[in-house]
Protein backbone atom coordinates (compact mmCIF):
# COMPACT_ATOMS: atom_id res chain seq x y z
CA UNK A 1 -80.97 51.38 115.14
CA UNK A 2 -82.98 49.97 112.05
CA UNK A 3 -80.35 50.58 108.89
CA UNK A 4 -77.75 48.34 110.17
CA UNK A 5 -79.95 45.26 110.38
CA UNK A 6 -81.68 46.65 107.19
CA UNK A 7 -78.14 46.69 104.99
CA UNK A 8 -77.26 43.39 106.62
CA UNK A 9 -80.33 42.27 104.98
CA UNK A 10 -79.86 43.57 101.54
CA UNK A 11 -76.28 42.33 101.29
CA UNK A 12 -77.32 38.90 102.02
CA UNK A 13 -79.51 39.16 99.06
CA UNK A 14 -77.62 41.25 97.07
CA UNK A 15 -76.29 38.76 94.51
CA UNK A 16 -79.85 37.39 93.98
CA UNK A 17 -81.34 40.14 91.75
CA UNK A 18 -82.66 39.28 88.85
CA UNK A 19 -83.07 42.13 87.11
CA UNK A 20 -81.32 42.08 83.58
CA UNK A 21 -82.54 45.50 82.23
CA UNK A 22 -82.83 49.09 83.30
CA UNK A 23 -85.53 50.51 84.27
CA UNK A 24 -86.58 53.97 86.70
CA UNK A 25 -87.53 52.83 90.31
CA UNK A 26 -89.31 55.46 92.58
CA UNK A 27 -86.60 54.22 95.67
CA UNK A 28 -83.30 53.03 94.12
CA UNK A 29 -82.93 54.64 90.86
CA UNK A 30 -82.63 52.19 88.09
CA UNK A 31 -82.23 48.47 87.68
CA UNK A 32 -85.83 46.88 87.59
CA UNK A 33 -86.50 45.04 84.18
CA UNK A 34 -89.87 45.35 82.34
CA UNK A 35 -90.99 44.26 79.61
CA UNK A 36 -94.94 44.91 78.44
CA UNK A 37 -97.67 42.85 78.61
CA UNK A 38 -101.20 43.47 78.43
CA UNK A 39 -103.26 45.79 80.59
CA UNK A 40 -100.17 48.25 80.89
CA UNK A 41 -98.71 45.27 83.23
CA UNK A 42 -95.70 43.84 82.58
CA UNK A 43 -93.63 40.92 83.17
CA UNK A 44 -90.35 40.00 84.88
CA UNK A 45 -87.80 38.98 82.33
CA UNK A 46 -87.73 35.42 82.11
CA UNK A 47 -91.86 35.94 81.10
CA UNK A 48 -90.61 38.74 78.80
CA UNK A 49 -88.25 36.01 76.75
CA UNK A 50 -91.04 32.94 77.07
CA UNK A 51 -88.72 31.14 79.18
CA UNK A 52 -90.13 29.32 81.43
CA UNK A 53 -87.42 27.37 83.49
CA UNK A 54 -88.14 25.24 86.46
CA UNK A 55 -91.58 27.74 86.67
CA UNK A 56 -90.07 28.98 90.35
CA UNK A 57 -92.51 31.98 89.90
CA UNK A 58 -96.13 31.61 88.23
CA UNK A 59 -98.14 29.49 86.14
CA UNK A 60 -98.29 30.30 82.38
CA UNK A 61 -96.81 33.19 81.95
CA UNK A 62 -100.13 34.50 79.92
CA UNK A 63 -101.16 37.88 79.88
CA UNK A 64 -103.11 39.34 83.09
CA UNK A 65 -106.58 39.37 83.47
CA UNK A 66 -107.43 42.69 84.38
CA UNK A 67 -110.37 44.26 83.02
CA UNK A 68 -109.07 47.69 82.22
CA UNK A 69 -110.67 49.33 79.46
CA UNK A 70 -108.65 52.42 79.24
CA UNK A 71 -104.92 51.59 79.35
CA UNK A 72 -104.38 55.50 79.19
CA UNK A 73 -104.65 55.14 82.49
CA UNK A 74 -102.93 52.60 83.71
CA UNK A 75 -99.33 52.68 84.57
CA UNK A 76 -96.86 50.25 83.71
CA UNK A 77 -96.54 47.71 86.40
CA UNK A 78 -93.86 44.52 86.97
CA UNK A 79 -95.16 41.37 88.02
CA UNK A 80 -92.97 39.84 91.00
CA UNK A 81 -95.75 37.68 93.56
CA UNK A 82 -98.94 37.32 92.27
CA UNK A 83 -99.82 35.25 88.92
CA UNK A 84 -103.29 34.83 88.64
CA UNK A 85 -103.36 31.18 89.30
CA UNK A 86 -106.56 29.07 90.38
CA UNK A 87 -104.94 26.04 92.12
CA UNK A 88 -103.53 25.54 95.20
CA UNK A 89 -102.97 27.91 97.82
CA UNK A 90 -102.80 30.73 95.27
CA UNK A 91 -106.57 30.37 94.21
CA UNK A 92 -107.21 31.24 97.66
CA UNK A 93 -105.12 34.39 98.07
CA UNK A 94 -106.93 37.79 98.32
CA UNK A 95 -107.69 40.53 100.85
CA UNK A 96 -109.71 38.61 102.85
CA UNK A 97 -107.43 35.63 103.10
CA UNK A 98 -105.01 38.36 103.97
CA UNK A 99 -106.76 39.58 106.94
CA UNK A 100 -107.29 36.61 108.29
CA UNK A 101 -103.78 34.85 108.48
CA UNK A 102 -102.09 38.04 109.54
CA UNK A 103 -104.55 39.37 111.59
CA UNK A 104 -105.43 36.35 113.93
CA UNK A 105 -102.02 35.11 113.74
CA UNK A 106 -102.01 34.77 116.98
CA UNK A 107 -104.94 33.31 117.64
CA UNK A 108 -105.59 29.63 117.98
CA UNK A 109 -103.75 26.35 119.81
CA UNK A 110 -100.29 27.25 117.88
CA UNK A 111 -99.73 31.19 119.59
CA UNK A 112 -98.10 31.00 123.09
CA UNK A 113 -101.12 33.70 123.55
CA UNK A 114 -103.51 30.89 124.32
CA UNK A 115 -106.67 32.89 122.67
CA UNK A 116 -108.38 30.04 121.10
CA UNK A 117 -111.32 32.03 119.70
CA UNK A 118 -111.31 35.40 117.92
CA UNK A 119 -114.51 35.94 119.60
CA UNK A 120 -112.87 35.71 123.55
CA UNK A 121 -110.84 39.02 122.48
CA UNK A 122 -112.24 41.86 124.13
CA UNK A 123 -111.70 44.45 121.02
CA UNK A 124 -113.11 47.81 122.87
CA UNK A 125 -110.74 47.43 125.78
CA UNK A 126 -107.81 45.91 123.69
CA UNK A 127 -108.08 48.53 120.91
CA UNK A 128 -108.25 51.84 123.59
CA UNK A 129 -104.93 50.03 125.04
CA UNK A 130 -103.42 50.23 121.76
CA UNK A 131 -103.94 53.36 121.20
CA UNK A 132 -102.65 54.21 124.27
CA UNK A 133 -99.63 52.60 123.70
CA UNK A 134 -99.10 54.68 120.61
CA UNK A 135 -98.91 57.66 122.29
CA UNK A 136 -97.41 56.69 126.29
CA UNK A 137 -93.91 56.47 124.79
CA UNK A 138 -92.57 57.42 128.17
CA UNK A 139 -93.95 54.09 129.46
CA UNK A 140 -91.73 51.91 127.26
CA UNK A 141 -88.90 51.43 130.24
CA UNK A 142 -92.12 50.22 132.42
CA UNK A 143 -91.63 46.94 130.43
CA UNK A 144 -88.58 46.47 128.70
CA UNK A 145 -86.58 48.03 131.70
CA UNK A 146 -85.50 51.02 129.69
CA UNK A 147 -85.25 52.89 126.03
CA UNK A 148 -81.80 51.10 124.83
CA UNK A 149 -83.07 47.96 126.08
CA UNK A 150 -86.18 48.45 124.23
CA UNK A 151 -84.05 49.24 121.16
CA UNK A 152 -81.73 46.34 121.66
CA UNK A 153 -84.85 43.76 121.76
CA UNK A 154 -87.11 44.97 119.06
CA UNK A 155 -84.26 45.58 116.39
CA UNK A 156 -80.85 43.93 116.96
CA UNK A 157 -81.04 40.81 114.19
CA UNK A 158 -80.59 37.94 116.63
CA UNK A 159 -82.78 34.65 116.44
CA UNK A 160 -84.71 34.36 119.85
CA UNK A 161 -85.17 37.73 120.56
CA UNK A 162 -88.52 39.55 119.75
CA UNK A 163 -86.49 41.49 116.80
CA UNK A 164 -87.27 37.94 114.76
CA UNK A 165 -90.94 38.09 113.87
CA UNK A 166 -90.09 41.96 113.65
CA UNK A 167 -88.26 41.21 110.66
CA UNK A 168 -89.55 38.10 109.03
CA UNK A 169 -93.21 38.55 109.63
CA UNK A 170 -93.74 42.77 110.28
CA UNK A 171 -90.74 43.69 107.44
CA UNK A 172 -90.18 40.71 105.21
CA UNK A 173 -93.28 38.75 105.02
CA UNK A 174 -96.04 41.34 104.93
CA UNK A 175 -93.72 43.76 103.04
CA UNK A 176 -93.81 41.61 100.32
CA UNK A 177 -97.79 40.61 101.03
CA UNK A 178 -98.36 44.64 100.24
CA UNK A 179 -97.03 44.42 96.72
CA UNK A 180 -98.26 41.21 96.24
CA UNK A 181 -102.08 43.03 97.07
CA UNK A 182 -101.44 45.47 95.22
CA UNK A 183 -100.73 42.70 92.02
CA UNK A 184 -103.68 41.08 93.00
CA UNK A 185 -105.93 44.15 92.93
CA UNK A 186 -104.06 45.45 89.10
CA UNK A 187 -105.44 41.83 87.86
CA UNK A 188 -108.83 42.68 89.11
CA UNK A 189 -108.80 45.86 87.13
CA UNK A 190 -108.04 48.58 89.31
CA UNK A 191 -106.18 51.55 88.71
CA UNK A 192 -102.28 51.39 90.10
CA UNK A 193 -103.55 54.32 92.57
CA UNK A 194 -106.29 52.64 94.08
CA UNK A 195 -104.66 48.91 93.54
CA UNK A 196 -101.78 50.49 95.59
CA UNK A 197 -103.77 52.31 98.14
CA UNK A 198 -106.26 49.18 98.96
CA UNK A 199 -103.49 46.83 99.49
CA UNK A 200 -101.92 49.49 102.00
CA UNK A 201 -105.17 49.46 103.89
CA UNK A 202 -106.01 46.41 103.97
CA UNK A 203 -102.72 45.18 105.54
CA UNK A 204 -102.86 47.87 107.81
CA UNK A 205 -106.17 46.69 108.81
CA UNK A 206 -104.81 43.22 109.40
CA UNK A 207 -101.33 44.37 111.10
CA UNK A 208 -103.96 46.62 113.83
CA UNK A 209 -106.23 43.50 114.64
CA UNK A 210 -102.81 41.67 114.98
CA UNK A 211 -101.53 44.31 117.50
CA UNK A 212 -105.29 44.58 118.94
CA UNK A 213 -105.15 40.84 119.71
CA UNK A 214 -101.63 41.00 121.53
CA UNK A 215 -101.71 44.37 123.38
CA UNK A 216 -103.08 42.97 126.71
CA UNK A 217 -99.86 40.94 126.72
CA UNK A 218 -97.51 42.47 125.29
CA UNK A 219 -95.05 45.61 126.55
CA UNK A 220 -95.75 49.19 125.52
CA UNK A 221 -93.24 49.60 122.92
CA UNK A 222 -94.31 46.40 120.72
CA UNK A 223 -96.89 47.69 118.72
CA UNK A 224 -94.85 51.13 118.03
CA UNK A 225 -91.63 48.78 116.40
CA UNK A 226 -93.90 46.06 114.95
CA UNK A 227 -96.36 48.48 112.88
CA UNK A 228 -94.76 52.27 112.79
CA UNK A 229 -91.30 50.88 111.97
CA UNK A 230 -91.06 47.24 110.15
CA UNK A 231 -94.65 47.28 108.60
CA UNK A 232 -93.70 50.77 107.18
CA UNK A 233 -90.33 50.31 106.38
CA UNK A 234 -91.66 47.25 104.32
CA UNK A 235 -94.67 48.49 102.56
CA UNK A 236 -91.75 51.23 101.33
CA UNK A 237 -89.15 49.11 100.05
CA UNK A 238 -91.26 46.66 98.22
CA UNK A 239 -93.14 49.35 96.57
CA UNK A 240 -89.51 49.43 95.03
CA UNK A 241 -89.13 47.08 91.60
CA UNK A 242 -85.27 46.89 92.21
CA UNK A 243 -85.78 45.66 96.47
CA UNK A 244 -89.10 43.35 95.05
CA UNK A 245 -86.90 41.76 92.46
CA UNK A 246 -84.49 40.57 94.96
CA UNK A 247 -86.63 38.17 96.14
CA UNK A 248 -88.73 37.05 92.63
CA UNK A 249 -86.15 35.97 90.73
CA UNK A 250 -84.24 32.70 89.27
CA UNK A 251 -82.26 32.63 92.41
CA UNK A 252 -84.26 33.31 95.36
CA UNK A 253 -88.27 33.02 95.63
CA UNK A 254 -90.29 33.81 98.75
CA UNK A 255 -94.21 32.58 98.92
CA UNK A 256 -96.41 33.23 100.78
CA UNK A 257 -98.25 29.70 102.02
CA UNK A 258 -100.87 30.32 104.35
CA UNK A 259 -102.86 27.35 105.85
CA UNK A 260 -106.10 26.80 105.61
CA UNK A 261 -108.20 28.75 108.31
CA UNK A 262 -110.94 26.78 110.01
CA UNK A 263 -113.33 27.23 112.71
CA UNK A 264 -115.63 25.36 115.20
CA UNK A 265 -119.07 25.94 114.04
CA UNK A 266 -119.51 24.74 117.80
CA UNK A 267 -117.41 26.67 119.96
CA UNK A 268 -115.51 29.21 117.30
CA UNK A 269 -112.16 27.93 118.51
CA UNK A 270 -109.57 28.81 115.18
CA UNK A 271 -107.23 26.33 114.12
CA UNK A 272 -105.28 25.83 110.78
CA UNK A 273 -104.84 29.24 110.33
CA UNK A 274 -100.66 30.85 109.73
CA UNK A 275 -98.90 33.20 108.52
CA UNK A 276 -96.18 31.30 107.01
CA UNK A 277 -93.48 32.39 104.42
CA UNK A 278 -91.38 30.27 102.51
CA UNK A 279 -88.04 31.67 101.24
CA UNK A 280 -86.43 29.25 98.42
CA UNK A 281 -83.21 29.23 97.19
CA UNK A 282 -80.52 27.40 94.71
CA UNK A 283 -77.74 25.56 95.58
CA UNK A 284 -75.47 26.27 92.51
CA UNK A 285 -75.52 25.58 89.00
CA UNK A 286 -74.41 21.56 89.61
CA UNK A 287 -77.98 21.00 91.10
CA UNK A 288 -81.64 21.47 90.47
CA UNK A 289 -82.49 21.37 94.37
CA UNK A 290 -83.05 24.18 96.45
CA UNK A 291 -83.00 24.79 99.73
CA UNK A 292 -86.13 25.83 101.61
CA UNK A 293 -86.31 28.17 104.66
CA UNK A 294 -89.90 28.03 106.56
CA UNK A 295 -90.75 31.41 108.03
CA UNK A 296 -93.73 32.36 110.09
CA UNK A 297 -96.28 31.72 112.71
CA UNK A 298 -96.36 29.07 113.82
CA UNK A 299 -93.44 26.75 112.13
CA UNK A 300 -89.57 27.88 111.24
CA UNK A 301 -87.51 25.13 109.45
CA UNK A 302 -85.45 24.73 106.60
CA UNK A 303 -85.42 21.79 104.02
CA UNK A 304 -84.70 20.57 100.58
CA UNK A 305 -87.19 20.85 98.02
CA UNK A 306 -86.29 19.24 94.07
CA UNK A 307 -88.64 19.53 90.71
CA UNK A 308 -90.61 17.06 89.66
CA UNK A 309 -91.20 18.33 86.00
CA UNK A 310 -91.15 21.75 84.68
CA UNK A 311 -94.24 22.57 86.92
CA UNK A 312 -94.35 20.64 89.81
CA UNK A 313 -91.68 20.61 93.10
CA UNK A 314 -91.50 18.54 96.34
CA UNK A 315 -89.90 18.90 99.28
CA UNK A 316 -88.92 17.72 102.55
CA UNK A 317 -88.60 19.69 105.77
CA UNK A 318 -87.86 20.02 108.88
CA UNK A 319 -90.04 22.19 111.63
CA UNK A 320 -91.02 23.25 114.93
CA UNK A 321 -94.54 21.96 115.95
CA UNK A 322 -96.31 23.85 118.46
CA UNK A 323 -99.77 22.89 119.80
CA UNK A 324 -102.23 23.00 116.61
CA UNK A 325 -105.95 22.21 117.95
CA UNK A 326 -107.16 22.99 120.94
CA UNK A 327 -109.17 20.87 122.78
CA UNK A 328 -113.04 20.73 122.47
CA UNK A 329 -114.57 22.35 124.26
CA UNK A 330 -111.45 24.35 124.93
CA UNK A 331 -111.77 26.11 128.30
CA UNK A 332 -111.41 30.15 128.15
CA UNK A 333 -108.01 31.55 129.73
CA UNK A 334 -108.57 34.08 132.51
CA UNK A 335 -107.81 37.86 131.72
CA UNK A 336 -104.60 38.31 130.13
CA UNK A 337 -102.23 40.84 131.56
CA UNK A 338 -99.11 42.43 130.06
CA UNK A 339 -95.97 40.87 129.69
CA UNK A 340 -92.86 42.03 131.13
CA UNK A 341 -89.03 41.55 130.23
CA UNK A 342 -87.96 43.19 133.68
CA UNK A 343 -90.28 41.30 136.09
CA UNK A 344 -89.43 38.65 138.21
CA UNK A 345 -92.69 37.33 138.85
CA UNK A 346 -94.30 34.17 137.30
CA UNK A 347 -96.36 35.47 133.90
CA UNK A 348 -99.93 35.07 134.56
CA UNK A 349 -101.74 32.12 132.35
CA UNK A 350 -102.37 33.49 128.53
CA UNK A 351 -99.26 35.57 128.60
CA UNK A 352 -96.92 34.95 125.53
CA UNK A 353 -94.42 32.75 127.73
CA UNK A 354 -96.37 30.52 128.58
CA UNK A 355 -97.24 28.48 125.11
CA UNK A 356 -97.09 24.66 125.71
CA UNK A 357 -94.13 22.68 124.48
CA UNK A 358 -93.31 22.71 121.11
CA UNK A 359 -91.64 19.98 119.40
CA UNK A 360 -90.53 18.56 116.01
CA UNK A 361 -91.98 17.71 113.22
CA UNK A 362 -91.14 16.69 108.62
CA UNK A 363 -93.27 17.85 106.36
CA UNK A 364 -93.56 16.61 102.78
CA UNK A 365 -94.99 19.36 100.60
CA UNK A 366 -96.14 19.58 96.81
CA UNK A 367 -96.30 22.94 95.29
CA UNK A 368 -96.78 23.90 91.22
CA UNK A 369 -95.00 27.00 90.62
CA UNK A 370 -94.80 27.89 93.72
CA UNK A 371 -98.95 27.33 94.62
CA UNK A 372 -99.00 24.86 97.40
CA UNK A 373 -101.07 21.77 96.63
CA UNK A 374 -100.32 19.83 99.64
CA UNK A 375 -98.68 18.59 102.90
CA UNK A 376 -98.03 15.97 105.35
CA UNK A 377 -96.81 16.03 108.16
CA UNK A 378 -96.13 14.51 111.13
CA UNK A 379 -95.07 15.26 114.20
CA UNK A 380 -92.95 13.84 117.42
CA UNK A 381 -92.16 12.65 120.46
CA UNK A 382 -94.45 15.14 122.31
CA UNK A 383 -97.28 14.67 120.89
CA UNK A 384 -97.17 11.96 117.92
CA UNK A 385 -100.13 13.14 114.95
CA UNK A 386 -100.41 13.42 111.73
CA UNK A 387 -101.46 16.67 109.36
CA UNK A 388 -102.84 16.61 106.01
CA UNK A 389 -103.47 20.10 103.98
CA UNK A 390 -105.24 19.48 100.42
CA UNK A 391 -105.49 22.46 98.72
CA UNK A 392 -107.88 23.71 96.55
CA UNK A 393 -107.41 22.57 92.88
CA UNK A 394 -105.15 19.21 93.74
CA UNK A 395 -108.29 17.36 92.45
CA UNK A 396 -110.74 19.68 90.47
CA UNK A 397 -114.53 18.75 90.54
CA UNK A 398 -115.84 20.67 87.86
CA UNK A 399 -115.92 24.71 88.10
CA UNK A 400 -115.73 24.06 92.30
CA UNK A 401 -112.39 23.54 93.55
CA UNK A 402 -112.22 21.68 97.07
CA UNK A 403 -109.75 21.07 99.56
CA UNK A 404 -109.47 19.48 103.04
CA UNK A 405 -107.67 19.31 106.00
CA UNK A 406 -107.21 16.15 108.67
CA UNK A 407 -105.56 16.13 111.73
CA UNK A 408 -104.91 13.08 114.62
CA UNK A 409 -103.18 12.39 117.64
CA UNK A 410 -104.22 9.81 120.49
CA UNK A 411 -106.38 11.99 122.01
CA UNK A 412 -108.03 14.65 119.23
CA UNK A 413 -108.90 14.57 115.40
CA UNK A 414 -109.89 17.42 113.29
CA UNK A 415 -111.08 18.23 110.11
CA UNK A 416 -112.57 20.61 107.77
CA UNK A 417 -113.53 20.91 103.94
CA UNK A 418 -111.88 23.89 102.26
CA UNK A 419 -112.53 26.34 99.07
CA UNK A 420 -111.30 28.23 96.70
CA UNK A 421 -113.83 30.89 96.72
CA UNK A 422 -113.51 31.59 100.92
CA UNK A 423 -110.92 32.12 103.10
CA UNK A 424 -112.53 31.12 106.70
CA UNK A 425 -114.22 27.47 106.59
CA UNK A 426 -116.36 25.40 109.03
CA UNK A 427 -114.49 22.70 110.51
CA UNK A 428 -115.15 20.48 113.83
CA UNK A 429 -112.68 18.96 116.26
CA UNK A 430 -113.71 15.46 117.96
């Protein structure tokens, strides 16, 4: 049921590698480039040649910073998502910032779940449920109504359907957040093993909270598609230079642009925080715009984005708004219970249908090779506000980089001040 929508996938892509040399690749045989850099790293072609283009995919194109002092032992690696770069939404990345957009993606104003507070989940009860579900296969018709239904949900490609976030968040996004890790951790010095085998754990780690968080109110039969099949299945294929390269090159880009997670020093309530992928694309050689596909928790859109200069790119989109702060003090939902796609019965308060009305919103953003440096947005008829995201590094202040985030509608501000160096910040609603 899974290699259909999985060739669908890589045909659509297909035409966007950008590979131009031959190299071995543990899945597909040849066709990744490399070409050496320093600390037994290497580049992806257009680094390899010094050109630097519109700068779609990192800053300077300088060698890594990666402390290794015996390059005996370190394998040759290709560059595709991470680029060492200390602005923006990029000087934030790292396993922390990792575990906390994927795994309390679901938690806050934004997630139909309605847990405002990472502290309201009940993790003992939540994670024996899990585990549970794991193994009481035979329960899977219980809420889906039976095992081809089940299979028809959770993997036929169709937009609406919970097969959606199965692919762009569980395959697509976090695939490519597990080589991205495992970048991250070679430019800290790490040997490819343990580089590779800490960014496999740690978005493991993050992937279980996730299905921790939703098990009370979700089907048995969620967690088994969302983790066993998509997580693996994309872990796999972007361990693969040729599948990696198909979306890191001059054609077709996909970032990772988290927001900026805050907390109520008060009441603990999480805001600001998503998971959100953008995939970015060119419209033919008669243009220098390209057009912009938001992916994630808890926005999808699409827009135009155009370069400013060789470094810098704005853009101009168009997205679903959900709920974004909750109220202080927010008042606690009652016990969640699990969700069912057979029942007839109204779903209980905190179950995932019941998320308050989204609506629509534009969003100006600023990103420098691909780092975002800032949006605004704003957001109507439902609820008329108006978002602001500073990154870290938009305005330096010496060797500390701050950033900030605003938020107002007629009834509720927010705010916090961000940094570079953490990936969870105090904030406080009002």
């Amino acid at each position: 049921m899974v290699t259909r929508p999985l060739v669908s996938l890589l045909a659509v892509f297909s035409l966007a590698d950008g590979a131009t040399g031959e190299a071995e690749d543990p899945i597909f045989g040849s066709g990744a480039s490399t070409a050496p850099t320093s600390g037994g790293l290497t580049a992806t072609p257009d680094e390899a040649v010094g050109n630097r283009g519109d700068r779609e995919g990192g800053d300077a194109r300088t060698a890594w910073k990666t402390g290794a002092t015996d390059r005996s032992q370190t394998a040759t690696q290709t560059r595709y998502f991470y680029f060492d770069q200390d602005y923006g939404s990029e000087s934030q990345f790292g396993p922390l910032n990792v575990f906390v957009h994927v795994g309390f993606s679901v938690v806050g104003k934004a997630s139909g779940f309605q847990i405002y507070s990472p502290f309201d989940v009940d993790y003992g009860s939540s994670l024996r449920g899990l585990a549970g579900d794991y193994v009481h296969v035979r329960e899977i018709p219980e809420g889906y109504g039976s095992y081809g239904r089940w299979a028809f949900l959770e993997f036929a490609p169709v937009v609406g359907i919970p097969s959606y976030p199965n692919y762009i968040l569980h395959f697509l996004g976090e695939g490519m957040l597990s080589r991205k890790l495992m970048e991250y951790n070679l430019s800290q010095g790490m040997s490819p093993g343990w580089a590779r085998a800490l960014s496999i754990s740690t978005l493991v780690a993050a992937q279980q909270v996730n299905e921790v968080i939703e098990s009370k109110s979700v089907p048995v039969g969620d967690g088994i598609a969302d983790t066993l099949v998509y997580n693996t299945l994309g872990i796999l294929l972007f361990s693969s230079d040729r599948f990696a390269s198909r979306f890191a090159n001059d054609k077709v880009r996909l970032y990772y642009w988290p927001g900026q997670a805050l907390i109520d020093v008060r009441d603990g309530a999480l805001y600001n925080n998503s998971e959100t992928y953008l995939l970015r694309t060119t419209l033919g050689k008669k243009t220098r715009a390209r057009l912009n596909l938001v992916l994630g928790i808890p926005s999808q859109g699409f827009g135009i984005s155009y370069p400013l200069r060789e470094d810098d790119a704005v853009g101009l989109l168009v997205i679903t708004q959900p709920p974004l702060v909750p109220e202080h003090p927010y008042a606690p939902r009652p016990q969640r219970e699990r969700f069912s796609y057979v029942s007839a019965e109204p779903q209980p308060a905190g179950s995932v249908v019941t998320a308050d009305r989204s609506q629509i919103a534009t969003r100006l953003t600023w990103d420098r090779d691909g780092s975002l440096l800032a949006t605004l947005e704003v957001g109507f008829p439902v609820r008329a506000n108006v978002i602001a995201n500073v990154y870290p590094g938009f305005v330096r202040a010496g060797p500390v980089q701050f950033g900030t985030y605003l938020y107002g509608d007629r009834n509720l501000g927010a705010m916090g001040i961000t940094l570079s160096t953490i990936s969870v910040a105090p904030g406080l609603r009002f």
